[in-house]
N, C-alpha and C. Protein backbone atom coordinates (compact mmCIF):
# COMPACT_ATOMS: atom_id res chain seq x y z
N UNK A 1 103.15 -77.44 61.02
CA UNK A 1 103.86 -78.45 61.76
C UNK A 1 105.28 -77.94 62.00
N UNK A 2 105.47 -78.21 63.04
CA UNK A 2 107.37 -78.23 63.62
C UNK A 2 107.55 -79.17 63.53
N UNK A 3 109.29 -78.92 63.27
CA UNK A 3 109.91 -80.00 63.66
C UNK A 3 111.22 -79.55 63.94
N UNK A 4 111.92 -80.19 65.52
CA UNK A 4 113.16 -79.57 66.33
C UNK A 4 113.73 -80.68 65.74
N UNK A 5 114.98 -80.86 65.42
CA UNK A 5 116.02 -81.94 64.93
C UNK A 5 117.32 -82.22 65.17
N UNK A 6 118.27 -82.79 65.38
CA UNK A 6 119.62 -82.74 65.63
C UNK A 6 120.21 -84.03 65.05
N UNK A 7 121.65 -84.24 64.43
CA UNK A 7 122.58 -85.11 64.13
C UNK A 7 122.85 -85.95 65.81
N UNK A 8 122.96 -87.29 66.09
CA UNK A 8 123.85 -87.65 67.01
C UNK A 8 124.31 -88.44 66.53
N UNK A 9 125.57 -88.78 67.55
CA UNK A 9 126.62 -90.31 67.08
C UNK A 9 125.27 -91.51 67.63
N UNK A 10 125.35 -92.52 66.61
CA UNK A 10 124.88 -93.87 66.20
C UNK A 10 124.56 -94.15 68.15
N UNK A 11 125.63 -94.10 68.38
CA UNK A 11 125.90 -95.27 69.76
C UNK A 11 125.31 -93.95 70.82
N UNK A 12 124.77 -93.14 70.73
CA UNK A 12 124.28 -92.16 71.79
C UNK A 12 122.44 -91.86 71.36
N UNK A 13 122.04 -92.59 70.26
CA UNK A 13 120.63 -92.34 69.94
C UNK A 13 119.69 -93.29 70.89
N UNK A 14 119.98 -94.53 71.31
CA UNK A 14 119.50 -95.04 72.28
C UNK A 14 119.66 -94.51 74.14
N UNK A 15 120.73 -93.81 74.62
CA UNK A 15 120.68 -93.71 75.71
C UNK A 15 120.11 -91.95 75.77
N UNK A 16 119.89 -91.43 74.83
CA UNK A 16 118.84 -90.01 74.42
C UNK A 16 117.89 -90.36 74.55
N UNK A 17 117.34 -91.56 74.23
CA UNK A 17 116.01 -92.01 74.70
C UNK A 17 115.90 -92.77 76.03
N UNK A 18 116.41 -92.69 76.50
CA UNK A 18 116.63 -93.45 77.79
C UNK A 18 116.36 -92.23 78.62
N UNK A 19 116.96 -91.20 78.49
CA UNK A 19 116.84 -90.13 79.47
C UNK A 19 116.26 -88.62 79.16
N UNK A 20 115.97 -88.64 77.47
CA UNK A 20 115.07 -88.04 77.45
C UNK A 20 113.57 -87.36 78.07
N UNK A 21 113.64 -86.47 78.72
CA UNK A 21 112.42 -86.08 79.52
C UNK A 21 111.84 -84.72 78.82
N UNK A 22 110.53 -84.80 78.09
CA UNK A 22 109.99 -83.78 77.25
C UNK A 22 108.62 -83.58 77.54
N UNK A 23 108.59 -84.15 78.33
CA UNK A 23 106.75 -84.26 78.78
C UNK A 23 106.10 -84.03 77.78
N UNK A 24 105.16 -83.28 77.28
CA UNK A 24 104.23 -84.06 76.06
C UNK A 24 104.74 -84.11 74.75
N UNK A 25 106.17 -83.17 74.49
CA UNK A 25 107.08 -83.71 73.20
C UNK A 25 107.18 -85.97 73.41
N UNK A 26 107.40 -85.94 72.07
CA UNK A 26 107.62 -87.35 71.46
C UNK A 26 109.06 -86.95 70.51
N UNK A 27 109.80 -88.12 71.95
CA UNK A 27 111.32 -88.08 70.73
C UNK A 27 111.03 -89.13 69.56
N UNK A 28 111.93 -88.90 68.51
CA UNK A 28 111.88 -89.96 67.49
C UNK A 28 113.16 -89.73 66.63
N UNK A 29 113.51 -90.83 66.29
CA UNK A 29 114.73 -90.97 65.16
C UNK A 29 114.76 -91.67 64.27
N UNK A 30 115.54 -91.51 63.23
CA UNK A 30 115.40 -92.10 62.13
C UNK A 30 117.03 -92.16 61.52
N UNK A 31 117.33 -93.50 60.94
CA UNK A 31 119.06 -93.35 60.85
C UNK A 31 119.15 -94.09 59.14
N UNK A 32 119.63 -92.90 58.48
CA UNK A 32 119.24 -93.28 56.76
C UNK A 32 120.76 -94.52 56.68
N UNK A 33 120.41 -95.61 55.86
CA UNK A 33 121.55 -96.56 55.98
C UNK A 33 122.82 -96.33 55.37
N UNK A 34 123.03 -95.24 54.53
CA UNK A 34 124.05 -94.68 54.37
C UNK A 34 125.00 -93.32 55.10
N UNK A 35 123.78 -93.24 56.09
CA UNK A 35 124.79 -92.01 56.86
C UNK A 35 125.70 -92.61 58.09
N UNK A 36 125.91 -91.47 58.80
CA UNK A 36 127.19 -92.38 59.44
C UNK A 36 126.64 -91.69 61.37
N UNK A 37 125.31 -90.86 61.18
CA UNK A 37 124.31 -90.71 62.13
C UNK A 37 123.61 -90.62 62.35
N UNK A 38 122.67 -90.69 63.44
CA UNK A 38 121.10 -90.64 63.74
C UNK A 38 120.68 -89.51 63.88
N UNK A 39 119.47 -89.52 63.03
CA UNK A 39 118.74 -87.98 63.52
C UNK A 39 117.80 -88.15 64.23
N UNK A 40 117.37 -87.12 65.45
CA UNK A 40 116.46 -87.33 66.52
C UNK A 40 115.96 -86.32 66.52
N UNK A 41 114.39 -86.19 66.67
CA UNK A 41 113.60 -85.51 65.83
C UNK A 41 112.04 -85.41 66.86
N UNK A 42 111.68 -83.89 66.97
CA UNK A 42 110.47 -84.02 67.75
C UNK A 42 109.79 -83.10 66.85
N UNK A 43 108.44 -83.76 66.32
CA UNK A 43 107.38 -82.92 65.76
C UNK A 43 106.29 -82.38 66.34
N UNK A 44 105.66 -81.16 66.99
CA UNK A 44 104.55 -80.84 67.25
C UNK A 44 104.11 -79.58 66.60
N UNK A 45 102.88 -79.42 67.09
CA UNK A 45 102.22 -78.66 65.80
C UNK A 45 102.36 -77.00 66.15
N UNK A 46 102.60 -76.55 67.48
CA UNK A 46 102.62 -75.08 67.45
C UNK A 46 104.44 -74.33 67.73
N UNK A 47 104.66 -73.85 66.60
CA UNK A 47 105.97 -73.60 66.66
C UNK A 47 106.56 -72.44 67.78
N UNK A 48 105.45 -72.16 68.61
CA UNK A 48 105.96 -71.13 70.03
C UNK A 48 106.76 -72.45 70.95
N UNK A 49 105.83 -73.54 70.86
CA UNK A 49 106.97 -74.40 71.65
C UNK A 49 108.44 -74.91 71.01
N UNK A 50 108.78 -74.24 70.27
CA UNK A 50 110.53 -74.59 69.88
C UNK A 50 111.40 -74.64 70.83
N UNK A 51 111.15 -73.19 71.28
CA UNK A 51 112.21 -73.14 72.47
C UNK A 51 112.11 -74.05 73.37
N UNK A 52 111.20 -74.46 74.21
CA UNK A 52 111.08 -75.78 74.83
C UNK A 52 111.61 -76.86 74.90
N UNK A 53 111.26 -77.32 73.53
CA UNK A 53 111.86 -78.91 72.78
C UNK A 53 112.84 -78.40 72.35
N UNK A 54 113.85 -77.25 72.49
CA UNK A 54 115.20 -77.18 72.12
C UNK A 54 115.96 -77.51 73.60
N UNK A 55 115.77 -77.11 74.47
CA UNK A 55 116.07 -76.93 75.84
C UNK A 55 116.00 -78.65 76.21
N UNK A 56 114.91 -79.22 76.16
CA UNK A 56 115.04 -80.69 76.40
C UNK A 56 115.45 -81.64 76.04
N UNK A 57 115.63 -81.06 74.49
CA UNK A 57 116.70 -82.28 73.67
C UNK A 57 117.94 -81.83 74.28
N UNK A 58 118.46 -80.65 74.49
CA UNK A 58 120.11 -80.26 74.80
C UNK A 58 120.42 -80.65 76.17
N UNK A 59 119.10 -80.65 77.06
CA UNK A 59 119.56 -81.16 78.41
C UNK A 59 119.62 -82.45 78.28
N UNK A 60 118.84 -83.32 77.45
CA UNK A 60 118.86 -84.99 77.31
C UNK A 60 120.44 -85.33 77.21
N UNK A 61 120.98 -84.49 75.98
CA UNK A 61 121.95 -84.23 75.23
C UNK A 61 123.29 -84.20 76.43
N UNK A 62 123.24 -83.16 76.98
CA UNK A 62 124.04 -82.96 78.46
C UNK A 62 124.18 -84.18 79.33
N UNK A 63 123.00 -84.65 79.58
CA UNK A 63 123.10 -86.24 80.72
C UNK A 63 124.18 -87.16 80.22
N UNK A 64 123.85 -87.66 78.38
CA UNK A 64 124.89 -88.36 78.25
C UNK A 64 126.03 -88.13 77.38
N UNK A 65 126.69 -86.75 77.66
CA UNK A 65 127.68 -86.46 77.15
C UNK A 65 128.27 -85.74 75.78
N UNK A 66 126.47 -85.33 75.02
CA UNK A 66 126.91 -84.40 74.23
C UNK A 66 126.54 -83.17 74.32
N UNK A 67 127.21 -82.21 72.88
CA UNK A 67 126.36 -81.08 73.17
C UNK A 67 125.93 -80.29 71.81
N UNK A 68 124.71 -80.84 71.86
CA UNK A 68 123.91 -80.75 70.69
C UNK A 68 123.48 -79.90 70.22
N UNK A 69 123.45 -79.35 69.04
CA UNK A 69 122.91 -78.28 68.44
C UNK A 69 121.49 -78.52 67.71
N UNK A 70 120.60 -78.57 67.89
CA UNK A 70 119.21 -78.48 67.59
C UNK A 70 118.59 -77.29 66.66
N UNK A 71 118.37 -78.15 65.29
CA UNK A 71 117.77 -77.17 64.55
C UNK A 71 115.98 -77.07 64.69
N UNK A 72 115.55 -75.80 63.90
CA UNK A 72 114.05 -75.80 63.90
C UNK A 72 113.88 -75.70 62.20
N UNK A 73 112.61 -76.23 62.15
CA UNK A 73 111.85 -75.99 60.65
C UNK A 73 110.39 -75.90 60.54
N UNK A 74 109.68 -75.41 60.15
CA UNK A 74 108.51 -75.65 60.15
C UNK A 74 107.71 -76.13 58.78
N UNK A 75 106.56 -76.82 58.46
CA UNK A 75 106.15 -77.04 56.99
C UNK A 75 104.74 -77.13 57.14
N UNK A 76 104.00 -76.48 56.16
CA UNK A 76 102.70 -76.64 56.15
C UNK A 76 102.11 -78.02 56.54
N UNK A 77 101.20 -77.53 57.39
CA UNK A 77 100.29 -78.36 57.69
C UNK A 77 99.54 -79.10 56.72
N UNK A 78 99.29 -80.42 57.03
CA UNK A 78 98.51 -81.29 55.98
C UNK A 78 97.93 -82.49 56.22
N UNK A 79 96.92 -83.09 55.72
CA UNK A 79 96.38 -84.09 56.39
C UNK A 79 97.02 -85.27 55.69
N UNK A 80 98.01 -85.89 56.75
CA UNK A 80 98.63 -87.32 56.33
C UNK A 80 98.53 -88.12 56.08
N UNK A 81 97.20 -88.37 56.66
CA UNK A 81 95.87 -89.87 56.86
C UNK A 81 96.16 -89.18 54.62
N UNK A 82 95.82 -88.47 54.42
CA UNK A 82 95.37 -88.24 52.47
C UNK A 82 96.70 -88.41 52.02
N UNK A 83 97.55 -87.54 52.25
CA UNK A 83 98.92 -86.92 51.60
C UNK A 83 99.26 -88.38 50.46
N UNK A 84 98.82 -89.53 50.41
CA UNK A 84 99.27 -90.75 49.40
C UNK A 84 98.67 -90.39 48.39
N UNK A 85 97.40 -89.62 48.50
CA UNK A 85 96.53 -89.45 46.91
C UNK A 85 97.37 -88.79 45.66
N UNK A 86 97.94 -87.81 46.36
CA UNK A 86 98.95 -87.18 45.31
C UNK A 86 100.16 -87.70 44.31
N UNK A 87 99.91 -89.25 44.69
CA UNK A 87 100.80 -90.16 44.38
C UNK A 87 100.10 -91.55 43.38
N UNK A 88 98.88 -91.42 43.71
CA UNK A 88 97.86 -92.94 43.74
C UNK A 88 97.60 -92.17 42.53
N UNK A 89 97.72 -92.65 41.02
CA UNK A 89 96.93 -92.20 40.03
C UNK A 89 96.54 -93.52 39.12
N UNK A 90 95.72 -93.15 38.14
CA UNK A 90 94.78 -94.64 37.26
C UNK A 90 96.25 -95.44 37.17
N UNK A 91 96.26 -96.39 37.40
CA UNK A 91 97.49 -97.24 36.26
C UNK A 91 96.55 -98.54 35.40
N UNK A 92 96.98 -98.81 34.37
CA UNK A 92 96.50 -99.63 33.43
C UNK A 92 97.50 -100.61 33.06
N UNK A 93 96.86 -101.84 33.46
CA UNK A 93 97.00 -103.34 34.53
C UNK A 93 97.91 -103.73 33.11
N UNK A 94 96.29 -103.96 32.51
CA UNK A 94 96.50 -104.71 31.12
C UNK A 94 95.33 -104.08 30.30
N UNK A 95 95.41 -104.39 29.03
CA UNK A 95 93.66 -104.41 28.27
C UNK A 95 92.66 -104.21 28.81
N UNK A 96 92.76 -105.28 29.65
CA UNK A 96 91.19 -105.86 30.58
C UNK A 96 91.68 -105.32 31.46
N UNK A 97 92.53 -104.33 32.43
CA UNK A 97 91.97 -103.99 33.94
C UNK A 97 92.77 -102.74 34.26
N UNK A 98 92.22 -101.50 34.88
CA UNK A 98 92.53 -100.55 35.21
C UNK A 98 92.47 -100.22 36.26
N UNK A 99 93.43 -99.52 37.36
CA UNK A 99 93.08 -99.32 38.99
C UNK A 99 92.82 -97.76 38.71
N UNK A 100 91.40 -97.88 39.47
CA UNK A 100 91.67 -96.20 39.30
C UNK A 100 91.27 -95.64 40.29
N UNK A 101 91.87 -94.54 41.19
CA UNK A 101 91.63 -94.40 42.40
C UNK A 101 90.20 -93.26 42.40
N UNK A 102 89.51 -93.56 43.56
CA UNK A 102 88.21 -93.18 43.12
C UNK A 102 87.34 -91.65 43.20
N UNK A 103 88.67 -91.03 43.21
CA UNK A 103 89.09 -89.50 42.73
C UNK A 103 89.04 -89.32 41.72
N UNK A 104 89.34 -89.54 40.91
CA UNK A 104 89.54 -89.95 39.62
C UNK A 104 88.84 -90.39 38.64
N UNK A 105 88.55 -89.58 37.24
CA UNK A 105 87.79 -90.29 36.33
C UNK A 105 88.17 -90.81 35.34
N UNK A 106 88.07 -91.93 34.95
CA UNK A 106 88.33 -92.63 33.72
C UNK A 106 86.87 -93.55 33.37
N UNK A 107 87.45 -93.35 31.94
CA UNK A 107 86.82 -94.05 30.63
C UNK A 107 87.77 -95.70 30.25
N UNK A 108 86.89 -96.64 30.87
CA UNK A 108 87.53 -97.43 30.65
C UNK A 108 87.59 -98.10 28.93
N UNK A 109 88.74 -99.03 28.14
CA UNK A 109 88.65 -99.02 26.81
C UNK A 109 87.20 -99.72 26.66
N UNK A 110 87.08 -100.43 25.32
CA UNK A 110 85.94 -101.72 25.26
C UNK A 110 86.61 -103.16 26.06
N UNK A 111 86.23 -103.37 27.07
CA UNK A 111 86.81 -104.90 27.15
C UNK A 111 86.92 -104.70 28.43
N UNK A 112 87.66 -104.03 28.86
CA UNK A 112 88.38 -103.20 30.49
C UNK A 112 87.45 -102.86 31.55
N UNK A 113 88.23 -103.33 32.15
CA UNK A 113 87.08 -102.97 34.01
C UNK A 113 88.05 -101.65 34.40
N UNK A 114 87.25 -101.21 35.24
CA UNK A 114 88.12 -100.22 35.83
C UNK A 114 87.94 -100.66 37.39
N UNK A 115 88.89 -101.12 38.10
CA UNK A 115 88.74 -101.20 39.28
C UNK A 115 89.45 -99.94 40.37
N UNK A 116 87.86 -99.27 40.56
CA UNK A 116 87.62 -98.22 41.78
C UNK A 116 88.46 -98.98 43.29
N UNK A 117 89.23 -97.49 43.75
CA UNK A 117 89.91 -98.13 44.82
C UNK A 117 90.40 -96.91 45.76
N UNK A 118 89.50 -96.66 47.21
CA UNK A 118 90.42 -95.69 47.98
C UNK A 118 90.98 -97.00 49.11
N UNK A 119 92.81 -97.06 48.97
CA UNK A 119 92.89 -98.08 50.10
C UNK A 119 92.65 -97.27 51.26
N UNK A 120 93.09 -95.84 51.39
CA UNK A 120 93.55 -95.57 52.86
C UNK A 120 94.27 -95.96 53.48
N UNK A 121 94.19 -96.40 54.68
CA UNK A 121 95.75 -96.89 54.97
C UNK A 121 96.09 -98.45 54.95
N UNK A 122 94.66 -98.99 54.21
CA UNK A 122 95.27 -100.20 53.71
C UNK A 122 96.43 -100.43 52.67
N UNK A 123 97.24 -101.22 52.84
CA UNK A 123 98.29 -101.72 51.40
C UNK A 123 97.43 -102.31 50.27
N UNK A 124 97.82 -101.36 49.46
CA UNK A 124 97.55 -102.64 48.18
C UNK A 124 96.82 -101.25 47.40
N UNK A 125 97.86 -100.65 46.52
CA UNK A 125 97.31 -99.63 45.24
C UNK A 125 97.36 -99.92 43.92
N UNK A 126 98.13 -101.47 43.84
CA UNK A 126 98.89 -101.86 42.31
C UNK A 126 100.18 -101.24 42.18
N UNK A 127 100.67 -100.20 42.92
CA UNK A 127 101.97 -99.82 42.60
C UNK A 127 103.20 -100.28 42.80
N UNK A 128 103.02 -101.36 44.21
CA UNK A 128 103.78 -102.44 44.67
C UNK A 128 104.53 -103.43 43.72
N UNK A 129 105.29 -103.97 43.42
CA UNK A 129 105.85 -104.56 41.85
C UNK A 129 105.30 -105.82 42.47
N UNK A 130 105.03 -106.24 43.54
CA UNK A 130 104.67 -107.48 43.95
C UNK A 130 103.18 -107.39 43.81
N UNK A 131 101.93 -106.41 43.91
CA UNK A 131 100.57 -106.84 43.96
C UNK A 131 100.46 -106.06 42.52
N UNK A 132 101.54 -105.53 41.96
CA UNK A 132 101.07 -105.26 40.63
C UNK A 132 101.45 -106.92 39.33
N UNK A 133 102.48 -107.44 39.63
CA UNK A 133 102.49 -108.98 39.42
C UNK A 133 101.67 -110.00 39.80
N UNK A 134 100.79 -109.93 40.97
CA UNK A 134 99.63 -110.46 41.68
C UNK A 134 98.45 -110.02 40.33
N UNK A 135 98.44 -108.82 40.38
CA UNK A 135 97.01 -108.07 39.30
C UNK A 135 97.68 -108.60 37.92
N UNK A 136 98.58 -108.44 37.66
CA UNK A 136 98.83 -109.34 35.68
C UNK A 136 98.58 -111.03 35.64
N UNK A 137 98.85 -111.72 37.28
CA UNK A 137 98.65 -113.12 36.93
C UNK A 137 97.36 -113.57 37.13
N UNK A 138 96.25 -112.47 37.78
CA UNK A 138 95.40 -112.78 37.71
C UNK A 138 94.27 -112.80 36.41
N UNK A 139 95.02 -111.68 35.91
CA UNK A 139 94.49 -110.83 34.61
C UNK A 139 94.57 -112.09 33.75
N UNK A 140 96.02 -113.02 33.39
CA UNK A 140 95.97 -114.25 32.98
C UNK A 140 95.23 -115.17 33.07
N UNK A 141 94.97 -115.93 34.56
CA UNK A 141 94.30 -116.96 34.92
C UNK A 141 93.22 -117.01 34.87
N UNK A 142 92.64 -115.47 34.83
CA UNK A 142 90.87 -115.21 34.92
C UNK A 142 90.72 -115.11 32.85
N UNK A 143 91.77 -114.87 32.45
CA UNK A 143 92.07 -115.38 30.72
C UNK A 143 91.49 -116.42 30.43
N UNK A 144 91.91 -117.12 31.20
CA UNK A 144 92.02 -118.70 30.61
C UNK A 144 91.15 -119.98 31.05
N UNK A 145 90.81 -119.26 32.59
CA UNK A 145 89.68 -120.51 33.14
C UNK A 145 89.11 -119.19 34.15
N UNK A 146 87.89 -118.25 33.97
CA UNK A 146 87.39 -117.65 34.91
C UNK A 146 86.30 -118.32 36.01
N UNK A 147 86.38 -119.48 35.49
CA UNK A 147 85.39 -120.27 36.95
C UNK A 147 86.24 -121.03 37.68
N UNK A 148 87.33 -120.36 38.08
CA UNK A 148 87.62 -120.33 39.28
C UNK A 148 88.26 -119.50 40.05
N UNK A 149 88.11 -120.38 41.44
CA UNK A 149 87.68 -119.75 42.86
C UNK A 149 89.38 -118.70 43.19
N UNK A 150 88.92 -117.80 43.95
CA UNK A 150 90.27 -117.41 44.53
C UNK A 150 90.01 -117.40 46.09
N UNK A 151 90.82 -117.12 46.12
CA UNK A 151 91.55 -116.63 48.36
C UNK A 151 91.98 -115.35 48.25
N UNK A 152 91.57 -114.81 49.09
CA UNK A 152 92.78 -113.96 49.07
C UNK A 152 93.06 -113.49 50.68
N UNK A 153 94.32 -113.96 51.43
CA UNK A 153 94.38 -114.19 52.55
C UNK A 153 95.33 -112.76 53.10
N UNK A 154 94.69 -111.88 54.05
CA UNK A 154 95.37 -111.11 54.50
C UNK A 154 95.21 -110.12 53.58
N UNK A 155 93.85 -109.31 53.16
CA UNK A 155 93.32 -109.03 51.43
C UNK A 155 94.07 -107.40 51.30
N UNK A 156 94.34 -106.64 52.59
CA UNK A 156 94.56 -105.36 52.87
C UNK A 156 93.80 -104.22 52.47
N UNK A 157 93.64 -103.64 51.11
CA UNK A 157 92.55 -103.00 50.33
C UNK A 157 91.61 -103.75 49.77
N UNK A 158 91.84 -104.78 49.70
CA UNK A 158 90.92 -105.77 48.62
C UNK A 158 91.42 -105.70 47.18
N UNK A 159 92.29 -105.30 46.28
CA UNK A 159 92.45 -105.11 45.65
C UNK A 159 92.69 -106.08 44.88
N UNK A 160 93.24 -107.49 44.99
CA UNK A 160 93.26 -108.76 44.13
C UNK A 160 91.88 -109.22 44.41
N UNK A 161 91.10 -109.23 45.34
CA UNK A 161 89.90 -109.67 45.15
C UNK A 161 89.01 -109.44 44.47
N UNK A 162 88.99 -107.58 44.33
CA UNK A 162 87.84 -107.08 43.76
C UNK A 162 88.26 -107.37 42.13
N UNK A 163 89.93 -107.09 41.89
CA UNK A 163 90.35 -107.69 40.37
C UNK A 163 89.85 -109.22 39.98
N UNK A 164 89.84 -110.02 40.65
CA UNK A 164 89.75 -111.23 40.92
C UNK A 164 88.03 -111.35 40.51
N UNK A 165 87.22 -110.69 40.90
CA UNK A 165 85.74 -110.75 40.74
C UNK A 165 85.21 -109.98 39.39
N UNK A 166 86.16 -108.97 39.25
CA UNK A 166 85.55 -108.13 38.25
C UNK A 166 85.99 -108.89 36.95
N UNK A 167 87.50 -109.64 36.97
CA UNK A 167 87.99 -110.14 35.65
C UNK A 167 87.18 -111.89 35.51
N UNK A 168 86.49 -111.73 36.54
CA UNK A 168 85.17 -113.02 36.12
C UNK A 168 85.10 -114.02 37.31
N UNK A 169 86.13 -114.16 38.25
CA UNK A 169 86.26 -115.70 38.80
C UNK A 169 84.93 -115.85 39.33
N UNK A 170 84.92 -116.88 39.81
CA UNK A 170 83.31 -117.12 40.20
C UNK A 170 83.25 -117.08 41.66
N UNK A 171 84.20 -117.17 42.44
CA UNK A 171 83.81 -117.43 43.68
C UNK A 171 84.85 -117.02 44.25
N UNK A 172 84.92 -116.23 45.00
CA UNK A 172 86.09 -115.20 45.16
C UNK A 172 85.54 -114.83 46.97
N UNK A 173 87.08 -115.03 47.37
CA UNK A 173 86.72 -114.77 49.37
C UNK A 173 88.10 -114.11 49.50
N UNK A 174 87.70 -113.09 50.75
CA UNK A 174 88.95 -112.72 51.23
C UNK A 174 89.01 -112.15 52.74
N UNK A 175 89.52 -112.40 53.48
CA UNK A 175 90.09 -111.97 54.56
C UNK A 175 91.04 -110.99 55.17
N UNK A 176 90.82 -110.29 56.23
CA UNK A 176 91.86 -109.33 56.94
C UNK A 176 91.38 -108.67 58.35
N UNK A 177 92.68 -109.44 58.71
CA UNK A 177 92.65 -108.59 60.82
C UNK A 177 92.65 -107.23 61.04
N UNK A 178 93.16 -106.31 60.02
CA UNK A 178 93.49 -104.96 60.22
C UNK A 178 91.83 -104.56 59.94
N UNK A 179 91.66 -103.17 60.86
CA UNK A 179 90.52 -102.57 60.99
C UNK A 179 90.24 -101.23 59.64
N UNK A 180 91.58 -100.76 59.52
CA UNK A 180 91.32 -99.42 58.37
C UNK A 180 91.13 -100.49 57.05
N UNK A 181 91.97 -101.53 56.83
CA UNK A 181 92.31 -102.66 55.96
C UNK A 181 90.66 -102.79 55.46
N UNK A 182 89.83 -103.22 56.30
CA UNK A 182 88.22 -104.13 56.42
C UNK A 182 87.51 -102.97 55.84
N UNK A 183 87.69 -101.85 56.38
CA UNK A 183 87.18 -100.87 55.95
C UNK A 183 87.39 -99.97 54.63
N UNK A 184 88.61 -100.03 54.63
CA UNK A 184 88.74 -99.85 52.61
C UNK A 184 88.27 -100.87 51.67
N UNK A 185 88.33 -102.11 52.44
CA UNK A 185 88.02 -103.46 51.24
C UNK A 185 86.31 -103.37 51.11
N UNK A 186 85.81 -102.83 52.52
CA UNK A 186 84.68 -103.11 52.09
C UNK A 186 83.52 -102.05 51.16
């Protein structure tokens, strides 16, 4: 993978895109909230076209008044749709519940579910401090009264549901509009 890049002033990253002309380059920027500029940034995959996408960012650059210096870099290629796995490892909920991504082998203790999980590009791994607080209150409630029902609305991976079923509830539903979402949950 390439990637051509340059610093601009804040107030010139919108009219770069305005007059940007790269034909099958894709401008893009990204402005970290502590810097004090935007970086504008074209990635494609064969690095003979540099020179190209250097020439079109500097002429963009020229229309409205700067004159930009455009760096190059290149970085191994990799499949992005995966690149999260390297990150997604078992975590252990509580006692009773383990996420474990389904790469992965574990031995769950005596008592413990292990809940198998590739989201893909659904949300929801347990690592979130919010669906990992979702997975401990369920871990509770399915404690204390497991005949009952849950929801789980907008489910993303499925991941409170399938916790939700495995730590006992009895009647357990869940929903989601996203298509990769339906397809990891299911």
């Amino acid at each position: 993978m390439t990637l051509v890049h340059c610093q601009v002033a804040d107030e010139l990253a919108n009219p770069l895109f305005e007059v940007f002309d790269g034909g099958d380059f894709v401008l893009s920027s990204y402005r970290d909230v502590e810097a004090t500029s935007t970086t504008m940034q074209i990635f494609f995959p064969d690095e003979t076209s540099a020179p190209r996408a250097i020439e079109c960012l500097k002429a963009a650059g020229r229309i409205v008044g700067a004159d930009l210096a455009p760096q190059v870099c290149t970085f191994p290629d990799e499949d992005w749709k995966y690149a999260y796995r390297k990150y997604f490892k078992t975590d252990i909920i509580s006692p009773r519940l383990a996420v474990v991504p389904v790469w992965e082998t574990y031995a769950p203790t005596p008592g413990q579910k292990a809940l198998k999980l590739d989201p893909g590009m659904a949300f929801g791994t347990g690592q979130h401090a919010t669906t990992r607080a979702c997975l401990e209150f369920i871990d509770r409630e399915a404690a204390a009264d497991p005949a009952r029902t849950f929801l789980d609305v907008g489910c993303g991976s499925g991941i409170l549901s399938i916790a939700s079923k495995l730590l006992g509830f009895k009647d357990v539903r869940a929903f989601e509009l996203d298509p990769d979402a339906v397809q990891a949950a299911t």
